[in-house]
Protein backbone atom coordinates (compact mmCIF):
# COMPACT_ATOMS: atom_id res chain seq x y z
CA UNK A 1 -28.53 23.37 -17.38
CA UNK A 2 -25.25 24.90 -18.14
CA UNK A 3 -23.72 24.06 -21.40
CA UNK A 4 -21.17 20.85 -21.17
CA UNK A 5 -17.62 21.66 -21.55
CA UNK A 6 -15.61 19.61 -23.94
CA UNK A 7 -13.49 18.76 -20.83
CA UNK A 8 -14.37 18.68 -17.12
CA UNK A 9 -11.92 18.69 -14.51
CA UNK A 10 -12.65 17.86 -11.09
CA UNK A 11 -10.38 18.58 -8.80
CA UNK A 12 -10.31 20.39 -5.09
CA UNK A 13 -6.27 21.34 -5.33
CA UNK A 14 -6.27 25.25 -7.33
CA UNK A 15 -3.02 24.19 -7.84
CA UNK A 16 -3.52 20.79 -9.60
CA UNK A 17 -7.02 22.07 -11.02
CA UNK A 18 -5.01 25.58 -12.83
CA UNK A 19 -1.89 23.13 -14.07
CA UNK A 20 -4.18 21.15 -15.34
CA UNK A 21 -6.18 24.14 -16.77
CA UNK A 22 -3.14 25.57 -18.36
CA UNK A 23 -1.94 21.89 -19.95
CA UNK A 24 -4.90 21.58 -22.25
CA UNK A 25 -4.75 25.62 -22.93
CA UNK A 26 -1.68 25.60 -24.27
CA UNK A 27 -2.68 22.00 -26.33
CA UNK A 28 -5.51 23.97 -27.48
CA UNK A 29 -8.00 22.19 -25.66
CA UNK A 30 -11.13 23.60 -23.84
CA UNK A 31 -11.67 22.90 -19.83
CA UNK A 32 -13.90 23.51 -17.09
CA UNK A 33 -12.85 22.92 -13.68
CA UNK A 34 -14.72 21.88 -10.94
CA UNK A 35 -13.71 21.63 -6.96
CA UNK A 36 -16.20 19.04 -6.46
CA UNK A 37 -18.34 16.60 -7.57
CA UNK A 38 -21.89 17.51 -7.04
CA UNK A 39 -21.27 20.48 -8.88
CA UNK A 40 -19.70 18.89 -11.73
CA UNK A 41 -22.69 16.19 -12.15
CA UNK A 42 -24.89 19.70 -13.25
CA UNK A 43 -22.93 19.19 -16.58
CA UNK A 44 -23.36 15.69 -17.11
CA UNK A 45 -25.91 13.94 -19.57
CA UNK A 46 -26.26 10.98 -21.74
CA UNK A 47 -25.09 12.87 -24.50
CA UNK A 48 -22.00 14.83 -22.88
CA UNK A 49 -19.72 15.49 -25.52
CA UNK A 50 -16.70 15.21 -23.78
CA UNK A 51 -14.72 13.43 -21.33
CA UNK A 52 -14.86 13.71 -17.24
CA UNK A 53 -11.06 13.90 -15.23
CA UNK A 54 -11.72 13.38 -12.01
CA UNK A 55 -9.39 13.16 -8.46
CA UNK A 56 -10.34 10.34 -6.47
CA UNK A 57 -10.05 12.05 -3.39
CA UNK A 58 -12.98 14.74 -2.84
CA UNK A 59 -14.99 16.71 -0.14
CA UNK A 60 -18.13 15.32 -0.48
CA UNK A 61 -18.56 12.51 -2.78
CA UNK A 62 -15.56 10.72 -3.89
CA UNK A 63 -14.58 10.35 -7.30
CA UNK A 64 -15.14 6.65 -6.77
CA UNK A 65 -18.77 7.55 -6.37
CA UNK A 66 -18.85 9.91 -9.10
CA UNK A 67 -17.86 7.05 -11.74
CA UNK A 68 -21.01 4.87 -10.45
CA UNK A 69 -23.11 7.59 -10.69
CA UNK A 70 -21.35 8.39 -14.04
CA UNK A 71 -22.23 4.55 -15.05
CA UNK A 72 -25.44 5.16 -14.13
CA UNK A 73 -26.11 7.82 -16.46
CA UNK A 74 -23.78 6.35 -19.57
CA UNK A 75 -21.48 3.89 -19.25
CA UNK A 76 -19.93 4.85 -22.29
CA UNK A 77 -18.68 8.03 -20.83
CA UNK A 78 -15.02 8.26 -20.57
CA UNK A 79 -14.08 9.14 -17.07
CA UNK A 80 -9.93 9.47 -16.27
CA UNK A 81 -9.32 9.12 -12.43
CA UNK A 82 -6.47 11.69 -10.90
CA UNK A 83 -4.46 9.38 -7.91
CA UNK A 84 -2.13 9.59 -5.43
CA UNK A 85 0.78 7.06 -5.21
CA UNK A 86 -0.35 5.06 -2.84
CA UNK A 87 -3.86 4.74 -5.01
CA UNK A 88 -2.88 2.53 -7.64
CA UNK A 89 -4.58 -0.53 -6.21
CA UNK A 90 -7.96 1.62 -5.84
CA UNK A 91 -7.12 2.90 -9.47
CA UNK A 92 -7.17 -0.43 -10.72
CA UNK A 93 -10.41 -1.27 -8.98
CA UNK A 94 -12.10 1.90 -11.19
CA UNK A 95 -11.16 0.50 -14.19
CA UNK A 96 -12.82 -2.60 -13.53
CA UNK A 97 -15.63 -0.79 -12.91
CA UNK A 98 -15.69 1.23 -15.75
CA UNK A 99 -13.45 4.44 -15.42
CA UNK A 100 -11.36 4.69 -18.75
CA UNK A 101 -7.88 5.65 -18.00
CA UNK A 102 -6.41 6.93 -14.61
CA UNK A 103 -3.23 8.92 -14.10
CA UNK A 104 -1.04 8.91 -11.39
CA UNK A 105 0.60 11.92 -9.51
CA UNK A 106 2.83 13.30 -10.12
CA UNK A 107 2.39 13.31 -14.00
CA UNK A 108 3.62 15.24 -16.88
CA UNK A 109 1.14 18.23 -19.02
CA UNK A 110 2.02 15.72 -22.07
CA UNK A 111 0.88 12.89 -20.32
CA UNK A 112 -2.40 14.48 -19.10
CA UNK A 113 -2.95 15.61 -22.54
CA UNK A 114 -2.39 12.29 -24.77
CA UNK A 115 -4.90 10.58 -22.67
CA UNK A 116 -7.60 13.04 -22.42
CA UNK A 117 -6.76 13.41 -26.37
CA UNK A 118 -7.29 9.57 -26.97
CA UNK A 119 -10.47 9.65 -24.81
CA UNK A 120 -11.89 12.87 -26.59
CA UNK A 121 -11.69 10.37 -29.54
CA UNK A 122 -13.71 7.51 -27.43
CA UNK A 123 -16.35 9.86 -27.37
CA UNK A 124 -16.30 10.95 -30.52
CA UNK A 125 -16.75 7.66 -31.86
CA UNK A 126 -19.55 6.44 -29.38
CA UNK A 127 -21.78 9.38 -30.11
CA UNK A 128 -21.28 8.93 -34.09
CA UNK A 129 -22.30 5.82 -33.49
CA UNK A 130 -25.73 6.55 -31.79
CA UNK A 131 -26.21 9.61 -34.23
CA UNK A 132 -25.54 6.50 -36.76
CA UNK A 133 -28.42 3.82 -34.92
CA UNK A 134 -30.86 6.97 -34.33
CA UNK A 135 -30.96 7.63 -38.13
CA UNK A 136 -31.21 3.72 -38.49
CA UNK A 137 -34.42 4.10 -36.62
CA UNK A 138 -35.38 6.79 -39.62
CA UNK A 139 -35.28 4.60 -42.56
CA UNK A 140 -37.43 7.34 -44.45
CA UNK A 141 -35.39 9.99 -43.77
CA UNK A 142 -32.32 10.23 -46.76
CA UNK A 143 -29.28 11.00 -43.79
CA UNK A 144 -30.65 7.58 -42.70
CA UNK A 145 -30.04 6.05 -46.23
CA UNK A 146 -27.07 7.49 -47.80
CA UNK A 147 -24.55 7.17 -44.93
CA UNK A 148 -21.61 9.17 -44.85
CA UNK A 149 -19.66 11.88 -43.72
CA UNK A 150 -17.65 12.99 -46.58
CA UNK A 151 -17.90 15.94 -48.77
CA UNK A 152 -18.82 14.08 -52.06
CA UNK A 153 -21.47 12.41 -49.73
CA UNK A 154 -23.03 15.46 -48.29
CA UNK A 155 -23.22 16.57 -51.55
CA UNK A 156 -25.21 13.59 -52.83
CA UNK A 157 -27.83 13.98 -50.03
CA UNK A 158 -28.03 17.72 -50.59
CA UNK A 159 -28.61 17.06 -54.54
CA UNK A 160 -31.17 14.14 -54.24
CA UNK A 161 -33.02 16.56 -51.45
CA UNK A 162 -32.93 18.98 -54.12
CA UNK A 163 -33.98 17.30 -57.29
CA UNK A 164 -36.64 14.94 -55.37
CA UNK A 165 -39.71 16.61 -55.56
CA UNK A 166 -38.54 18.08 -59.35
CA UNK A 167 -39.86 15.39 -62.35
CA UNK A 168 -36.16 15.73 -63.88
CA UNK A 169 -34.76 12.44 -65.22
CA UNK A 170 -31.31 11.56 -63.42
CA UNK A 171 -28.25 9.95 -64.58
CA UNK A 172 -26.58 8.54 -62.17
CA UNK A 173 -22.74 7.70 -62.64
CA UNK A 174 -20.28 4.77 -60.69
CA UNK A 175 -18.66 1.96 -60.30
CA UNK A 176 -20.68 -1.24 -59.94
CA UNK A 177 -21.24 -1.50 -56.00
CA UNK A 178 -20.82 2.10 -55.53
CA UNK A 179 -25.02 2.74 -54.35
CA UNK A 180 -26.25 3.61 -57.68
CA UNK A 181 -29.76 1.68 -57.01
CA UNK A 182 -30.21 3.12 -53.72
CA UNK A 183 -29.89 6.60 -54.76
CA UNK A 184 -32.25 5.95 -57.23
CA UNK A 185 -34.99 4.45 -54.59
CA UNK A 186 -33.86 7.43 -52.32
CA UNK A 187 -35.01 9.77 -55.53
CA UNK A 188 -37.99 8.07 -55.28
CA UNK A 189 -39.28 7.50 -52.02
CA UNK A 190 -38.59 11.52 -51.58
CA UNK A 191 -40.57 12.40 -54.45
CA UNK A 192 -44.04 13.12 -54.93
CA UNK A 193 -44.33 9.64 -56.77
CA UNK A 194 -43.56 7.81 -53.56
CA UNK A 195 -46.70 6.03 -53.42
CA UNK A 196 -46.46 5.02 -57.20
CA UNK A 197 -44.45 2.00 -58.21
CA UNK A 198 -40.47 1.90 -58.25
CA UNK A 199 -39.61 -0.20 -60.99
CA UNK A 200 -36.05 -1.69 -61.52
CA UNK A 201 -35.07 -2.95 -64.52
CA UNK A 202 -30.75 -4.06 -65.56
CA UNK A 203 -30.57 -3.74 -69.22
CA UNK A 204 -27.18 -5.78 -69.18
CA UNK A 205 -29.13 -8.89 -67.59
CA UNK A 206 -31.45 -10.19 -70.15
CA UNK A 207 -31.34 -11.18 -73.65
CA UNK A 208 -31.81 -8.67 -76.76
CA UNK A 209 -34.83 -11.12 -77.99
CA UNK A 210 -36.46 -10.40 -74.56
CA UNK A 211 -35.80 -6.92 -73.59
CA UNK A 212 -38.44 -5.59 -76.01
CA UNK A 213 -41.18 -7.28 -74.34
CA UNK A 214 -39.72 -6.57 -70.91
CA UNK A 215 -39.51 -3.25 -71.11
CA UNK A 216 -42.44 -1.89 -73.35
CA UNK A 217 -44.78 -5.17 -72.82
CA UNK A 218 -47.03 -7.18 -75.18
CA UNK A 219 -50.56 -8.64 -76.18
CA UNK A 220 -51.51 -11.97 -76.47
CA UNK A 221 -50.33 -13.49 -79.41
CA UNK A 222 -47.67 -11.09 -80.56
CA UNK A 223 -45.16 -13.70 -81.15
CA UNK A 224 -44.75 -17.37 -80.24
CA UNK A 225 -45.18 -18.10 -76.73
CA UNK A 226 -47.20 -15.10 -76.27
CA UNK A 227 -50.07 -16.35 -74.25
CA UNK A 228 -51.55 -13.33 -72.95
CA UNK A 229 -51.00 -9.65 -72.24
CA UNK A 230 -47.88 -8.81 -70.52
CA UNK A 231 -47.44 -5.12 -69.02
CA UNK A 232 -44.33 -4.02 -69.25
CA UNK A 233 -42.12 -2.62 -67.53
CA UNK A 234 -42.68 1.13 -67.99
CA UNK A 235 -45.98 0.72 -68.09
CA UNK A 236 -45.84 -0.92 -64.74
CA UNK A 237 -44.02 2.29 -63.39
CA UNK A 238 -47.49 4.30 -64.05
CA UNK A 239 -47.38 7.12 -61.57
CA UNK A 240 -44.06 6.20 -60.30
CA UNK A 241 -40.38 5.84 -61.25
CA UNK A 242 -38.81 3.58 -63.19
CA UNK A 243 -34.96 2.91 -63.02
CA UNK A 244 -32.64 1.09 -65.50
CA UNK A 245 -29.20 0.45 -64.31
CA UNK A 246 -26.29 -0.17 -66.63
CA UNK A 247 -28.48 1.53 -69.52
CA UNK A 248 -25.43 1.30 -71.48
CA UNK A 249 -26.32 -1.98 -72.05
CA UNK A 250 -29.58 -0.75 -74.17
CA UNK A 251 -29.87 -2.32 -77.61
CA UNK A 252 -29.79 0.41 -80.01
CA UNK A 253 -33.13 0.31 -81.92
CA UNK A 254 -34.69 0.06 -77.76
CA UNK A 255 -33.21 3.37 -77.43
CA UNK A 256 -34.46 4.77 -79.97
CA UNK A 257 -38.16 3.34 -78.90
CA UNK A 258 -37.39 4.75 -75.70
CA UNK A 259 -36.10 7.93 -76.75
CA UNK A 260 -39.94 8.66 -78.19
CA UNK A 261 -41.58 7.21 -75.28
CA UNK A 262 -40.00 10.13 -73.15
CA UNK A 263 -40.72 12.52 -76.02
CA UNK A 264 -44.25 11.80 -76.13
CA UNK A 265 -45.57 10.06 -73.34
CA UNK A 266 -47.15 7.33 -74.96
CA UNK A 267 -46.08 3.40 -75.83
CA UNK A 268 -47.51 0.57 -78.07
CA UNK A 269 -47.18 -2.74 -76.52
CA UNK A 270 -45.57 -5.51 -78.84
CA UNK A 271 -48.32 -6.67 -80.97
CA UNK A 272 -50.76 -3.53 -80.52
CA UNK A 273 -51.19 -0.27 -82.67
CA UNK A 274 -52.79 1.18 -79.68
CA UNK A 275 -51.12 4.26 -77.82
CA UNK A 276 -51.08 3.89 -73.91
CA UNK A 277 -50.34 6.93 -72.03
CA UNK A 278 -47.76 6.67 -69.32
CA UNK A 279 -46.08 9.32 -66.76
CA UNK A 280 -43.48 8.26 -64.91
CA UNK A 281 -39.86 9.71 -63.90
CA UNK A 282 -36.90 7.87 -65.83
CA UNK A 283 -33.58 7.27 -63.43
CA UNK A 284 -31.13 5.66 -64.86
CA UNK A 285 -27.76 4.41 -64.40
CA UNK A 286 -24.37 3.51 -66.03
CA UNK A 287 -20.63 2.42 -65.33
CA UNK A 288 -19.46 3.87 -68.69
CA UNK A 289 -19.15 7.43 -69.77
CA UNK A 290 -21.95 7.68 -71.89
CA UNK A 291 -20.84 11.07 -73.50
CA UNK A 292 -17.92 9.25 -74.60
CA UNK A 293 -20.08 5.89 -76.22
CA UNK A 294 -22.43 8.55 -77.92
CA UNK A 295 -19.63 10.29 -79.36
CA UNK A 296 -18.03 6.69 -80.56
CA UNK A 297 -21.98 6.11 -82.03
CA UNK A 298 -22.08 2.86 -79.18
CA UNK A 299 -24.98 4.99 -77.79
CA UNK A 300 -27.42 7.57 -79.18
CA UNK A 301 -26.17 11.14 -78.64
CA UNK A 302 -30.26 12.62 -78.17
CA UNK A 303 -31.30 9.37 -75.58
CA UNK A 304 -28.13 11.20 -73.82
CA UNK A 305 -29.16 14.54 -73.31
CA UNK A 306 -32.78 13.26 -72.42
CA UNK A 307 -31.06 11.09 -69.64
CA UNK A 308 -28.96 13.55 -68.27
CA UNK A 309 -30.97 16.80 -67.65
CA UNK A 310 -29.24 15.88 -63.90
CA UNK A 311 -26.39 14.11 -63.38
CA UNK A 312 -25.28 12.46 -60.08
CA UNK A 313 -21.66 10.59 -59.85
CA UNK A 314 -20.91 8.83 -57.02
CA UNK A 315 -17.19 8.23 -56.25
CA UNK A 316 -15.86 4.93 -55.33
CA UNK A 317 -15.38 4.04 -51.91
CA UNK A 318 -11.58 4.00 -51.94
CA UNK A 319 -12.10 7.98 -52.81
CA UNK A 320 -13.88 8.43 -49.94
CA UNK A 321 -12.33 6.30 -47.02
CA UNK A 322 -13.25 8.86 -44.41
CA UNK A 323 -16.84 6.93 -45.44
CA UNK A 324 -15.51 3.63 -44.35
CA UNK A 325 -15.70 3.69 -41.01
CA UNK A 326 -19.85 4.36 -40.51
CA UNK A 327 -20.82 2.32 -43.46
CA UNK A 328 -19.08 -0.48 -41.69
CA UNK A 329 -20.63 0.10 -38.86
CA UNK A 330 -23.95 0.64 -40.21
CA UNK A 331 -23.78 -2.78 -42.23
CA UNK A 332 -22.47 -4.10 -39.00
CA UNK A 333 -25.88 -3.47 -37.43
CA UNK A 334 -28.08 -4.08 -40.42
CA UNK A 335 -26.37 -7.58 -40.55
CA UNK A 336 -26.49 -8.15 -36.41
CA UNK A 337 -30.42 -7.46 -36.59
CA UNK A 338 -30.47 -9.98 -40.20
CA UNK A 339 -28.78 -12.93 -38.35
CA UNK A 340 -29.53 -11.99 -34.57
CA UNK A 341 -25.88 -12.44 -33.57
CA UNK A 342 -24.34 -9.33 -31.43
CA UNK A 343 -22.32 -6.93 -33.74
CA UNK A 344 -18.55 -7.14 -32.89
CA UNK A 345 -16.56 -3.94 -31.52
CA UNK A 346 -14.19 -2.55 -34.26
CA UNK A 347 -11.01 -3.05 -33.38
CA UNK A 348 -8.37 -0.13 -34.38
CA UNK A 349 -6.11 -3.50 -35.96
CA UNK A 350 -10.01 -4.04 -38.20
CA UNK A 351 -10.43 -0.20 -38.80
CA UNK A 352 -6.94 -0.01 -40.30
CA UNK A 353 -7.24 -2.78 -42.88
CA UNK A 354 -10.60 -1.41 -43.73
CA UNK A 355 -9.29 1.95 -44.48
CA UNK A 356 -6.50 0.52 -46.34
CA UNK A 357 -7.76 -1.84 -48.32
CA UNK A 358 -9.00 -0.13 -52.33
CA UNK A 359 -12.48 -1.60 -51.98
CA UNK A 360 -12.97 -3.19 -56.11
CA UNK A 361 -16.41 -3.60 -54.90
CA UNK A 362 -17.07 -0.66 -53.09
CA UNK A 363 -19.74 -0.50 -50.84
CA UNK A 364 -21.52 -3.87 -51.82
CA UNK A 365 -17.74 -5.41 -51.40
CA UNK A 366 -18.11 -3.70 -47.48
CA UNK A 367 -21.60 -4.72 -46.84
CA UNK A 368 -20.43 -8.78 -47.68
CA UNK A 369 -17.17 -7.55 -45.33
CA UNK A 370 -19.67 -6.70 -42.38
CA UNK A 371 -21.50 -9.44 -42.80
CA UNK A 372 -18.76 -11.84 -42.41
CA UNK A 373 -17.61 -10.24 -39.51
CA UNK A 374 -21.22 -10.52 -38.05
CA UNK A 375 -20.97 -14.23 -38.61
CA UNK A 376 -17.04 -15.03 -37.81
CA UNK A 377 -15.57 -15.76 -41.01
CA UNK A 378 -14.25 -12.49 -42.22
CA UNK A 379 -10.86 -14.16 -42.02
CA UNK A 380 -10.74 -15.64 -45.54
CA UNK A 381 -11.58 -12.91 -46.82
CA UNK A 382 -9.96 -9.37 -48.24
CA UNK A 383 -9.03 -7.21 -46.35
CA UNK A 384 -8.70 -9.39 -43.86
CA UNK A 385 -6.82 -12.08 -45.47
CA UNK A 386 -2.91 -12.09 -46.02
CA UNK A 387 -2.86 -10.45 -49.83
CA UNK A 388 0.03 -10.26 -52.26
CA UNK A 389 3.22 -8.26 -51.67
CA UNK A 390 1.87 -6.39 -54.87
CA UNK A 391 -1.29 -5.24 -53.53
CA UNK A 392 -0.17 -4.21 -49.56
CA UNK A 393 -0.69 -0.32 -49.34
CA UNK A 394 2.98 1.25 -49.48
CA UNK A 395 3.92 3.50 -46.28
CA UNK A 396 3.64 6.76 -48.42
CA UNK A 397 0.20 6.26 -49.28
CA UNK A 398 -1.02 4.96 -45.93
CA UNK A 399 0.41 8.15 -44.80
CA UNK A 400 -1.43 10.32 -47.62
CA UNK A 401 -4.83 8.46 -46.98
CA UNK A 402 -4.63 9.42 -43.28
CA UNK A 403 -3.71 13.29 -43.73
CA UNK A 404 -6.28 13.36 -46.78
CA UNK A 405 -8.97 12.05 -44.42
CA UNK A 406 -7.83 14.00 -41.59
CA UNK A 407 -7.94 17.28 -43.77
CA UNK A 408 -11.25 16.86 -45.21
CA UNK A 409 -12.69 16.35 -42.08
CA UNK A 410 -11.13 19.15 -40.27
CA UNK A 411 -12.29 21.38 -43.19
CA UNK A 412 -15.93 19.79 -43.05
CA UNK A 413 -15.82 20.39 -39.19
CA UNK A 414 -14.92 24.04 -39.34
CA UNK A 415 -16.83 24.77 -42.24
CA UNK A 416 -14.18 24.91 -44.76
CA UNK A 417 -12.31 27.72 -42.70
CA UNK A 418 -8.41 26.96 -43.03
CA UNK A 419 -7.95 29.19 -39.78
CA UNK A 420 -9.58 27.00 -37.60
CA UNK A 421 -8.86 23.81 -39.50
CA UNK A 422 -5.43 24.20 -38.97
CA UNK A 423 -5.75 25.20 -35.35
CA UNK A 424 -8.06 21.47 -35.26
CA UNK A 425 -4.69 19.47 -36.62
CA UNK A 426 -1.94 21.53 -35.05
CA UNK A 427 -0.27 22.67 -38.12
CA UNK A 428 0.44 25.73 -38.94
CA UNK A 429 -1.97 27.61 -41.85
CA UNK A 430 0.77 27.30 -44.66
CA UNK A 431 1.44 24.05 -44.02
CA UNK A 432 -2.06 23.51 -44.23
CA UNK A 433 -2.44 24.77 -47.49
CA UNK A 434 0.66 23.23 -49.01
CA UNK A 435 -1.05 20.00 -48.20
CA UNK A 436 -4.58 20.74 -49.73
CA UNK A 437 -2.29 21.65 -52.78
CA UNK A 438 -0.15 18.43 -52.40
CA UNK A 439 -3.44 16.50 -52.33
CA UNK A 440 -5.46 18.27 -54.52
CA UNK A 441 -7.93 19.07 -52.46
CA UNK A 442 -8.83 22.51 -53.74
CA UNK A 443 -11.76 21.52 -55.30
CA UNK A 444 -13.46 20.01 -52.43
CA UNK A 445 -12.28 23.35 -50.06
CA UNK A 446 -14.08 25.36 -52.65
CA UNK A 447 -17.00 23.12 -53.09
């Protein structure tokens, strides 16, 4: 098999074929032409990464019958008929059955270039997609959990592959909504203690008067009400990993009965002056800058360091909008398969207000988004729903979002080479790097 060009021309005319040839050349583009199309059919698979432009008129098989056989392959493949004048009428016919464009002769290099570009992009966007269901299919696998295609992303997955099979304790840092539970389970179901328990606990949803018992358990009779022996809830995480979110939340005398249960292993239930040995792996989880409460005396200063020997922080979502369009389309099928009701296409006019919109909820806010859309009533709904003047995203920082996303993914495509990521956006090098300084984006080129 010969390896797929990005773009394949077919076309019998040397002329029409090297014009061609030359037009995506000069655009930066990379071709392979073809006089015919048996011969270009060697290149084509269900995963060809690129885009087929085809005459209509062939020796051999027509490119009428090269789009059905095309179809038959994957329908998803973009296919851009060349015609003649007289060929519109059979032009439109293709595109009923499937082709994705067509141009008509005689037509300009520009022309020919803007829609093979916007059909590259097609592509693009169909095979994320499948990458996206095929690690759907994996839900062991952490590229099939934490979703994402940014650099703060690829950084989580690297760090959770890294300190998985380690016993560390993890702190991780975020927003409410921003996946601070999942990266948690993700620690654990990648750890040696997968088979163990994973035990959640939120320290800001129960009373003080309860959390005692909760947490650390009790015997029967300890206090009133106190039928029988309760294990608690580190107890219960014997072998496996127990995770308290918003531990900023923590009662101050709990802490410091929690600081000595990861100092020495052991607990006494409420009521009992008997030790009980326990090993499990503490993740836990805040909103708040807990340096900042231990240094204000809101939160002990040693339970700190003990949490922390690794730190994760997750960024919000509006941070990371170059996220926004997978996650949506991974809740969209999570959702379709919850409800069975067909997921929706996204629509560029959707995929705009998504990225625009600053996501207070961050990715629980896009998850209830997705499945609204699943069931018809995203309408009412932000982003979808007409907001205040006050809170519409200004032209200038549309435009920033876009290049910043654009940037970061050039840079992540090319390996953080600024050669060939400025080559990728058509902008000269300079340029290039007076916008990673505009943006401050130095930190993420270097990391």
């Amino acid at each position: 098999m010969t390896e797929a060009p990005a773009i394949l021309l077919v076309e019998d005319d040397p002329n029409v074929l090297f014009a061609c040839e030359q037009a995506f050349r000069i655009d930066g583009l990379t071709s392979v032409g073809v006089d015919c199309a048996e011969n270009a059919l060697q290149y084509i698979t269900s995963d060809y990464p690129g885009v087929i432009i085809s005459d209509i008129w062939l020796p051999g098989m027509s490119g009428m019958d090269l789009l059905k056989e095309i179809n038959r392959i994957d329908p998803d493949l973009p296919v851009i008929l060349i015609t003649g004048h007289g060929d519109v009428g059979l032009a439109v016919q293709a595109m009923k059955e499937g082709a994705h464009d067509f141009i008509e002769k005689p037509f300009t290099p520009e022309t020919l270039v803007e829609i093979t570009r916007r059909a590259q992009e097609k592509r693009k966007l169909i095979l994320e997609v499948r990458a996206l269901r095929r690690q759907l299919q994996d839900r062991q696998s952490i590229e099939g959990r934490i979703i994402g295609r940014s650099p703060a992303i690829v950084r989580i997955r690297q760090r959770v592959t890294d300190l998985a099979p380690t016993p560390a304790n993890v702190l991780i840092e975020g927003e409410t909504g921003s996946g601070k539970e999942l990266i948690a389970r993700c620690l654990h179901e990648a750890s040696p203690r997968r088979s163990g328990n994973f035990v959640a606990l939120n320290c800001g949803g129960m009373p003080e008067s309860l959390f005692e018992s909760e947490i650390f358990g009790h015997e029967a009779g300890a206090f009133t009400g106190a039928t029988k022996r309760r294990i608690g809830k580190i107890e219960h995480a014997h072998g496996g990993t127990l995770f308290l979110d918003e531990i900023e939340n923590m009662p101050l005398p709990l802490q410091i009965k929690l600081l000595r249960v990861l100092q020495e292993r052991t607990l006494e239930r409420l009521g009992s002056n008997h030790p009980v040995s326990v090993d499990f792996r503490l993740v836990a989880a805040t909103k708040e800058d807990l340096k900042t409460l231990s240094e204000a005396g809101r939160f002990r200063a040693d339970l700190y360091y003990r949490l922390s020997v690794a730190k994760l922080s997750l960024l919000p979502l509006r941070e990371r909008r170059e996220d926004i369009p997978l996650l949506f389309e991974h809740f969209l099928l999570q959702a379709s398969a919850a409800y069975s009701v067909p997921a929706p296409d996204t629509t560029p006019s959707r995929l705009r207000r998504l990225m625009a919109h600053e996501w207070p909820g961050n990715v629980r806010e896009l998850r209830n988004v997705a499945e609204r859309c699943i069931l018809g009533i995203e309408a009412d709904a932000p982003p979808f729903c007409d907001q205040p003047t006050n809170e519409a995203l200004s032209l200038p920082r549309a435009l920033e979002l876009v290049e910043r996303t654009m940037i970061l993914e050039a840079l992540q495509r090319n390996d953080g080479n600024l050669t060939l990521a400025s080559q990728s956006l058509q902008i000269p090098k300079n340029t290039l790097r007076d916008k990673i300084g505009k943006l401050g984006l130095w930190d993420e080129v270097q990391k």
